[in-house]
C-alpha atoms as a PDB file:
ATOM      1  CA  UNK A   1      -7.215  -5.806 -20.064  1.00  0.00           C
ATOM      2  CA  UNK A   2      -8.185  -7.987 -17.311  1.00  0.00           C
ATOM      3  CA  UNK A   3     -11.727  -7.256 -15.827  1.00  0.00           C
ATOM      4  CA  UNK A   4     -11.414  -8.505 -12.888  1.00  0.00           C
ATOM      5  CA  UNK A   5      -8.093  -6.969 -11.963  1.00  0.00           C
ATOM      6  CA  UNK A   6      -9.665  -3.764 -12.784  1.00  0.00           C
ATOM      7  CA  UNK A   7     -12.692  -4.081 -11.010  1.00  0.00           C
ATOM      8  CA  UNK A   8     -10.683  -5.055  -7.871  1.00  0.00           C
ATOM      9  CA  UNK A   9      -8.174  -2.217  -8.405  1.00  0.00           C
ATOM     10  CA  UNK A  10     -11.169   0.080  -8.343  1.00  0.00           C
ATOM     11  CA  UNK A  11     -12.488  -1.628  -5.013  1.00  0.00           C
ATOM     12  CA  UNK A  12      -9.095  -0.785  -3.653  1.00  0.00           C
ATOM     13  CA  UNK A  13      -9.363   2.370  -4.456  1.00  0.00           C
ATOM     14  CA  UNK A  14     -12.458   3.084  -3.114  1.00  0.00           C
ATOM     15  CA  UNK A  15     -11.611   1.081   0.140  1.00  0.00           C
ATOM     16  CA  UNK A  16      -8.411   3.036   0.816  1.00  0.00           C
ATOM     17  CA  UNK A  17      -9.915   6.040  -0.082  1.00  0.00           C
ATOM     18  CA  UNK A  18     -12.672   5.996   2.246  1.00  0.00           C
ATOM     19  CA  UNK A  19     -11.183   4.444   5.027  1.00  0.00           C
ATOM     20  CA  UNK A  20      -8.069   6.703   4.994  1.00  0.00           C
ATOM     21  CA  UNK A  21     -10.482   9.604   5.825  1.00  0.00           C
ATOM     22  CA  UNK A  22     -11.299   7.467   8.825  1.00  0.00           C
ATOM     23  CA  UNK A  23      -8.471   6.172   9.967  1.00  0.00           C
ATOM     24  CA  UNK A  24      -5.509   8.287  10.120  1.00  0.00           C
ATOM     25  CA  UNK A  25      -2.391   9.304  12.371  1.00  0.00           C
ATOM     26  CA  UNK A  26      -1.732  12.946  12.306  1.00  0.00           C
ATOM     27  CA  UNK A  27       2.177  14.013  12.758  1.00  0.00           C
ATOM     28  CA  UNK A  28       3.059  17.184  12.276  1.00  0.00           C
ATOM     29  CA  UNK A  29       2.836  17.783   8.261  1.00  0.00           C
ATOM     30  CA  UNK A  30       2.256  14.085   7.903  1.00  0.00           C
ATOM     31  CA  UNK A  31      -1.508  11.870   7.822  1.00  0.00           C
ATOM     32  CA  UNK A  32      -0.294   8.615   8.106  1.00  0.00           C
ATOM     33  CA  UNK A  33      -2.604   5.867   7.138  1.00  0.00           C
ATOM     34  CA  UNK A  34      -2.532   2.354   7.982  1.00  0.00           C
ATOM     35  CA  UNK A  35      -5.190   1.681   4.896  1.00  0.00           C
ATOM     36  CA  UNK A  36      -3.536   2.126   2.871  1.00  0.00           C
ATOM     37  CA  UNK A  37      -0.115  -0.236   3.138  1.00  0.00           C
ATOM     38  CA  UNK A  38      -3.056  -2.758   4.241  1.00  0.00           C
ATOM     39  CA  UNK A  39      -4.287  -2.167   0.768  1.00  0.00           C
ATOM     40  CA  UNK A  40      -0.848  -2.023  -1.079  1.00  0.00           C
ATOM     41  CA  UNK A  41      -0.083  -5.589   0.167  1.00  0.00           C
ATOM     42  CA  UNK A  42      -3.875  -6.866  -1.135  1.00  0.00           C
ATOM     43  CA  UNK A  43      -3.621  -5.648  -4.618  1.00  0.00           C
ATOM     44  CA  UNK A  44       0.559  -7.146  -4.852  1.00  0.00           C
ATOM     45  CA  UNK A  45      -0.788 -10.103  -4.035  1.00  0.00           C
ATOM     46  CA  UNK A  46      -3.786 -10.621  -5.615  1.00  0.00           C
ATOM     47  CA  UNK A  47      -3.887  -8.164  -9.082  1.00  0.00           C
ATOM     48  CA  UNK A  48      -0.501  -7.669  -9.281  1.00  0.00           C
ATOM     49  CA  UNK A  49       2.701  -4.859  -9.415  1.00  0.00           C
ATOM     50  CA  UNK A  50       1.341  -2.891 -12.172  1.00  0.00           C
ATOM     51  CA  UNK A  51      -2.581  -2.474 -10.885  1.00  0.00           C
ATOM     52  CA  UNK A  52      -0.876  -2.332  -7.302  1.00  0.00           C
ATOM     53  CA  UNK A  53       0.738   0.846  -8.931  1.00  0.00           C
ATOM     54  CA  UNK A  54      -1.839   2.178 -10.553  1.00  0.00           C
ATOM     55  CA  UNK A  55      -4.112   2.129  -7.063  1.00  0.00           C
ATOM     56  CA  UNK A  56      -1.479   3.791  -5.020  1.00  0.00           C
ATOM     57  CA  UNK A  57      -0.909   6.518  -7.480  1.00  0.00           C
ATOM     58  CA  UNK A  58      -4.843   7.008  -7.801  1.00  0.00           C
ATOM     59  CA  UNK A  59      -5.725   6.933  -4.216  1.00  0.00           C
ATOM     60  CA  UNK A  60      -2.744   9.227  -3.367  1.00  0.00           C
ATOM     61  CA  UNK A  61      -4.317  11.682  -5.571  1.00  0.00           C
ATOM     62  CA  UNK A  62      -7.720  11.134  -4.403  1.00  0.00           C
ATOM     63  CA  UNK A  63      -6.273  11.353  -0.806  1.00  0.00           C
ATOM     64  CA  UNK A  64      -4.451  14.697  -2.041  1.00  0.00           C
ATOM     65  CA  UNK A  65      -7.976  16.164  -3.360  1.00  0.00           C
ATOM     66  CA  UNK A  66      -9.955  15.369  -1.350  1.00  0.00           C
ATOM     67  CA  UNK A  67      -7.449  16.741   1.779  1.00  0.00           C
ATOM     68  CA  UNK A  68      -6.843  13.686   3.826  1.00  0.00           C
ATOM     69  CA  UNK A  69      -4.106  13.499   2.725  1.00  0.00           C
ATOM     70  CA  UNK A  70      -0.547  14.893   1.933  1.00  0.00           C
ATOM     71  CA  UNK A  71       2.119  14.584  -1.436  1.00  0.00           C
ATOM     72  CA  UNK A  72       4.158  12.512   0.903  1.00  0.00           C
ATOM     73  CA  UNK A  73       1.687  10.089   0.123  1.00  0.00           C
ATOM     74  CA  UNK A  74       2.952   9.469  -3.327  1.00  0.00           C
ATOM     75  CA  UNK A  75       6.918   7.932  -2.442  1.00  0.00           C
ATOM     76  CA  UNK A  76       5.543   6.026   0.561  1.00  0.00           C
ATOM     77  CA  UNK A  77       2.461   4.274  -0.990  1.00  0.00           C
ATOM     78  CA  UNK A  78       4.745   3.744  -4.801  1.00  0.00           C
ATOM     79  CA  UNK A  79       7.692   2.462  -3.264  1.00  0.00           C
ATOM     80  CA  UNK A  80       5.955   0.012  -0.809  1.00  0.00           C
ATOM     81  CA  UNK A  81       4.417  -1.403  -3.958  1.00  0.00           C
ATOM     82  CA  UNK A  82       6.582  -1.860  -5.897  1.00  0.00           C
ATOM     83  CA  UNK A  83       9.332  -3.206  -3.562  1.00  0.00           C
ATOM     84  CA  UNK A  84       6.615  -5.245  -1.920  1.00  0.00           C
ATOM     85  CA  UNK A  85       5.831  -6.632  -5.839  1.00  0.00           C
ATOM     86  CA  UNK A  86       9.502  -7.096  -6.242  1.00  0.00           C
ATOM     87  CA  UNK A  87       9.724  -9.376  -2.831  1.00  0.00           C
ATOM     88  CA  UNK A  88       6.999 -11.274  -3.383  1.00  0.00           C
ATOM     89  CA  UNK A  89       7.102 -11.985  -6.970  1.00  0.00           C
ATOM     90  CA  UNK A  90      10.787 -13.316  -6.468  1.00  0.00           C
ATOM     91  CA  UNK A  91       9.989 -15.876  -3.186  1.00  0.00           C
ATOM     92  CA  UNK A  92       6.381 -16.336  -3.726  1.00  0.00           C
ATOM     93  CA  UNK A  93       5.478 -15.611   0.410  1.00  0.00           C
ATOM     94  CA  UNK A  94       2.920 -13.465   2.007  1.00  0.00           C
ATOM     95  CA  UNK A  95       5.385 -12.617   4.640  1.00  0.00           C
ATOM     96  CA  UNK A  96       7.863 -11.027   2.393  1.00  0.00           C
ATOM     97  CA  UNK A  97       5.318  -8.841   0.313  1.00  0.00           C
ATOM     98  CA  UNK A  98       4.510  -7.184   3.967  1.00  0.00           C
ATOM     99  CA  UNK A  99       7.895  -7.010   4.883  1.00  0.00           C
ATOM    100  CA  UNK A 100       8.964  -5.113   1.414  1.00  0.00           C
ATOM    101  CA  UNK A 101       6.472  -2.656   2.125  1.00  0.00           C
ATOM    102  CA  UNK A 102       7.359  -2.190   5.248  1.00  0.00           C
ATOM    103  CA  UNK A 103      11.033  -1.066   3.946  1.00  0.00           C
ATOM    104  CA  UNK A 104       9.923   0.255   0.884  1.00  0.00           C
ATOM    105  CA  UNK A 105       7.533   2.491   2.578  1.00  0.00           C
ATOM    106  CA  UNK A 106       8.916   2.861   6.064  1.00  0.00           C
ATOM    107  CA  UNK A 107      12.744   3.801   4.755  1.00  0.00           C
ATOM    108  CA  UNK A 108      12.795   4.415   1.136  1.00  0.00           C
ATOM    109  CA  UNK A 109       9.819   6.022   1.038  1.00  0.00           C
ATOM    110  CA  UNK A 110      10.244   8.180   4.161  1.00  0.00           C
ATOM    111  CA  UNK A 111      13.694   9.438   3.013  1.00  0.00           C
ATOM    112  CA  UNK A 112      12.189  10.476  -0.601  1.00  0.00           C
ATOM    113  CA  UNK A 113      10.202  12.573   1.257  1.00  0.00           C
ATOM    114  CA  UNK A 114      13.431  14.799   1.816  1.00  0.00           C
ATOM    115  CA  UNK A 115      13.054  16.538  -1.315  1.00  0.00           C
ATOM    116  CA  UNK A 116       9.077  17.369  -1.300  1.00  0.00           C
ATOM    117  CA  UNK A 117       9.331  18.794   2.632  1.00  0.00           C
ATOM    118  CA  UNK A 118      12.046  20.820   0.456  1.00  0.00           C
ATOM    119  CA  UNK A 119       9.644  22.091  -2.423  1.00  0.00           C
ATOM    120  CA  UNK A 120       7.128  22.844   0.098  1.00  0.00           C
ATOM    121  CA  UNK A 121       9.451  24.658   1.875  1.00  0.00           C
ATOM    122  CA  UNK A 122       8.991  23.151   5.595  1.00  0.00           C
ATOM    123  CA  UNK A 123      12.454  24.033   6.700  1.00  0.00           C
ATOM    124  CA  UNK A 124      12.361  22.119   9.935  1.00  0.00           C
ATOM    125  CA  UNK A 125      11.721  19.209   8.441  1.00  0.00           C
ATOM    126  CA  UNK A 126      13.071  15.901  10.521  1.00  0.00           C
ATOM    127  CA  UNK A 127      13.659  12.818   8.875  1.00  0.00           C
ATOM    128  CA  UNK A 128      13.864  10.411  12.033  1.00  0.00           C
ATOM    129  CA  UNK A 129      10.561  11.324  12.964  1.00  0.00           C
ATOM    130  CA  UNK A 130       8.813  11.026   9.600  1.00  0.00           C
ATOM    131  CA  UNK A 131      10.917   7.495   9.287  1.00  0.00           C
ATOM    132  CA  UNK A 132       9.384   6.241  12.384  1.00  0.00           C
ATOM    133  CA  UNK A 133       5.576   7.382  11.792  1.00  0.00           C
ATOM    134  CA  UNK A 134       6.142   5.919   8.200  1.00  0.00           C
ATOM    135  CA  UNK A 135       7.801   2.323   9.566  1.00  0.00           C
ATOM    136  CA  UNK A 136       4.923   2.484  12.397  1.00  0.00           C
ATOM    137  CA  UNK A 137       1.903   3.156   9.720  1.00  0.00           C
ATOM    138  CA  UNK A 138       3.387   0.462   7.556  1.00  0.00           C
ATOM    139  CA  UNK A 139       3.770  -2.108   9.734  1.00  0.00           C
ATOM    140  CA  UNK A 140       0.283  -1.639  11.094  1.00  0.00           C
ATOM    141  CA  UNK A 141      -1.281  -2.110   7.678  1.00  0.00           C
ATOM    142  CA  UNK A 142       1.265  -4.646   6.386  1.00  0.00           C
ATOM    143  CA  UNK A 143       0.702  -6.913   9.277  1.00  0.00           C
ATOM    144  CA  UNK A 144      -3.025  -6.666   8.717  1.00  0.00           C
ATOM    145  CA  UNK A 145      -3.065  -7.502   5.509  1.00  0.00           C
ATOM    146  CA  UNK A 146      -0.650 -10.365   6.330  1.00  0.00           C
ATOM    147  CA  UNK A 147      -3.048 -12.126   8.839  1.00  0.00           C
ATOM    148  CA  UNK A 148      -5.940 -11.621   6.277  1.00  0.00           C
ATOM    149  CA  UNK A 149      -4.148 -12.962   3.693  1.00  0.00           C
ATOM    150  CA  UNK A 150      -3.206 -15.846   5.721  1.00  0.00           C
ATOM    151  CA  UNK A 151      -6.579 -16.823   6.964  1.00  0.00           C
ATOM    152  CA  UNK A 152      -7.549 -16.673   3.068  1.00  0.00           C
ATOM    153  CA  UNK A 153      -4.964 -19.464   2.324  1.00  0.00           C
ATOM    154  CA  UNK A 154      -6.047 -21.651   4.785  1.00  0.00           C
ATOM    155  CA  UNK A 155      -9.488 -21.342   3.599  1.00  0.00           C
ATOM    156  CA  UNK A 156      -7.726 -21.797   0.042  1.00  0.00           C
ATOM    157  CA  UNK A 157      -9.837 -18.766  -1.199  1.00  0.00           C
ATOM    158  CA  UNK A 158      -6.296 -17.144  -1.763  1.00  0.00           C
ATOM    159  CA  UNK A 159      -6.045 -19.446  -5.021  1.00  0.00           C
ATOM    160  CA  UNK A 160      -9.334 -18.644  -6.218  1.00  0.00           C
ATOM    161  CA  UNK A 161      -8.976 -14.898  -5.625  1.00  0.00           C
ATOM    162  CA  UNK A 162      -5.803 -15.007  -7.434  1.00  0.00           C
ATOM    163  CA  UNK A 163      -6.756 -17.064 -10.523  1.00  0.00           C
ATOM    164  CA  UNK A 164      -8.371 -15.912 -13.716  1.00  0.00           C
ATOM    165  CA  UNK A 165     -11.718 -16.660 -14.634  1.00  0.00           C
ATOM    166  CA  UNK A 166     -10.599 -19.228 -17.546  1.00  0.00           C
ATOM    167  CA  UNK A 167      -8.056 -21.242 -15.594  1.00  0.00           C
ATOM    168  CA  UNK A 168     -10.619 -21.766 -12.258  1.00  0.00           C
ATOM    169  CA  UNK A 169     -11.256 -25.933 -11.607  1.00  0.00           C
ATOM    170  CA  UNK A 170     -15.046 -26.570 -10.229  1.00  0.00           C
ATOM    171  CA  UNK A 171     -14.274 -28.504  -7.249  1.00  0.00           C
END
């Protein structure tokens, strides 16, 4: 296991966790939370789809336990990732791993929701609302993450962020 990709999958964590409490748009049955999609796009890009999995499964359920937030946390936050991970590990862009959170979270996400507002019985459930406060949330946090990320390449700290520990070059 990689320490460093652990120890900044646990920063994650702790970031989205914490500042998901703080930041959050209430609608109806949903907490949306910008934080978190920020974070999904940091740890795609720099630890990778299968950490980036791991820390939005973890803070969903620290989200979930803690009460800020909701299991329609899960499908949006997993999704984003991993279609996010998908999009930027094929074209190798910044502006694609935002944008395939965006749909991963905003539309897939939002419409495998439909089956948990069913389990938790909210019978007047409404997708096109829950779609845009998804899409909204995401796009907040994607775009964030996008400029930040972007400022970090031009300072090339992007590079060093990214590489391991063995394969860094003193400058």
């Amino acid at each position: 296991m990689n320490t460093r990709k652990l120890t900044l999958t646990a920063l994650f964590i702790a970031v989205n966790v914490v500042l998901s409490s703080v930041i959050v748009i209430p609608i109806g049955p949903i907490k949306a939370a910008p934080v978190q999609h920020f974070i999904n796009v940091l740890s795609v890009v720099l630890v990778g789809p299968w950490y980036g999995l791991a820390q939005a499964f973890l803070s969903s359920i620290i989200r979930v336990l803690f009460g800020t937030g909701t299991p329609f946390a899960f499908p949006g936050s997993m999704i984003g990732v991993l279609l996010a991970s998908l999009f930027y590990y094929v074209n190798r862009h910044l502006f694609v791993a935002a944008i395939g959170e965006v749909i991963g979270t905003g539309i897939i996400g939002s419409l495998f929701c439909i089956p948990i507002a069913w389990i938790l019985h909210l019978d007047h459930f409404l997708i096109k609302p829950l779609m845009a406060a998804f899409i909204t949330s995401s796009l907040i946090g994607a775009s964030i993450s996008y400029i930040l990320l972007l400022v970090l390449k031009r300072r090339g700290l992007l590079a060093y962020l990214k590489l391991d520990k063995n394969k860094r070059r003193l400058k």
